[in-house]
Protein backbone atom coordinates (compact mmCIF):
# COMPACT_ATOMS: atom_id res chain seq x y z
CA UNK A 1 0.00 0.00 0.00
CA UNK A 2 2.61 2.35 0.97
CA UNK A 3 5.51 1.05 -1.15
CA UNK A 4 6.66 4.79 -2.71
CA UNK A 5 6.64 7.04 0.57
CA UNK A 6 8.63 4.06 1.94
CA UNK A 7 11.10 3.87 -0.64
CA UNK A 8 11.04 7.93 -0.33
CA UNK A 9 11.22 7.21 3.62
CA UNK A 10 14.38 4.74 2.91
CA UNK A 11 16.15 7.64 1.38
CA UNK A 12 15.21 9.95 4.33
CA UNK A 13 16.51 7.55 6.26
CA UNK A 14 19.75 6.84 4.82
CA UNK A 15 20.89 10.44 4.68
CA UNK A 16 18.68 12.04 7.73
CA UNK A 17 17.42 9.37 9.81
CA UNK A 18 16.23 12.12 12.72
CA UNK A 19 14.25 13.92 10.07
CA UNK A 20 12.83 10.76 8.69
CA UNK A 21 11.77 9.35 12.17
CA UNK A 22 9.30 12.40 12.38
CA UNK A 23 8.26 11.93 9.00
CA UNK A 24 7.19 8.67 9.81
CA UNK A 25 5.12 9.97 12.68
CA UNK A 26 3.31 11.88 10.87
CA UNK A 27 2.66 9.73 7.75
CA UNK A 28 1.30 6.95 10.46
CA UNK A 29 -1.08 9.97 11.99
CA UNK A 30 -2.45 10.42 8.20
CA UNK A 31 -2.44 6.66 7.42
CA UNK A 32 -5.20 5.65 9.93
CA UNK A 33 -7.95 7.19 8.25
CA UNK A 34 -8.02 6.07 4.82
CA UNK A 35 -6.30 7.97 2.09
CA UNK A 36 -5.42 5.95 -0.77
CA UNK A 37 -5.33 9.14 -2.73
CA UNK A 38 -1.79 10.70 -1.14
CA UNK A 39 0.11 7.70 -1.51
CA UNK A 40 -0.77 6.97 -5.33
């Protein structure tokens, strides 16, 4: 479902993994209601 923000997520990650840890925060806040339109 989420396989491009994560691959977007994996480069945060590799070259800011603080940054990227709050990113994934917030894209787990937006990913409980159901959006399948922001991650198309």
């Amino acid at each position: 479902m989420f396989e491009k923000p994560l691959m977007i997520i994996s480069l945060q990650t590799y070259f800011n993994p603080e940054s990227s840890i709050k990113q994934l925060n917030k894209i787990s806040q937006r990913a409980q209601p159901p959006t399948p339109a922001r991650f198309t």
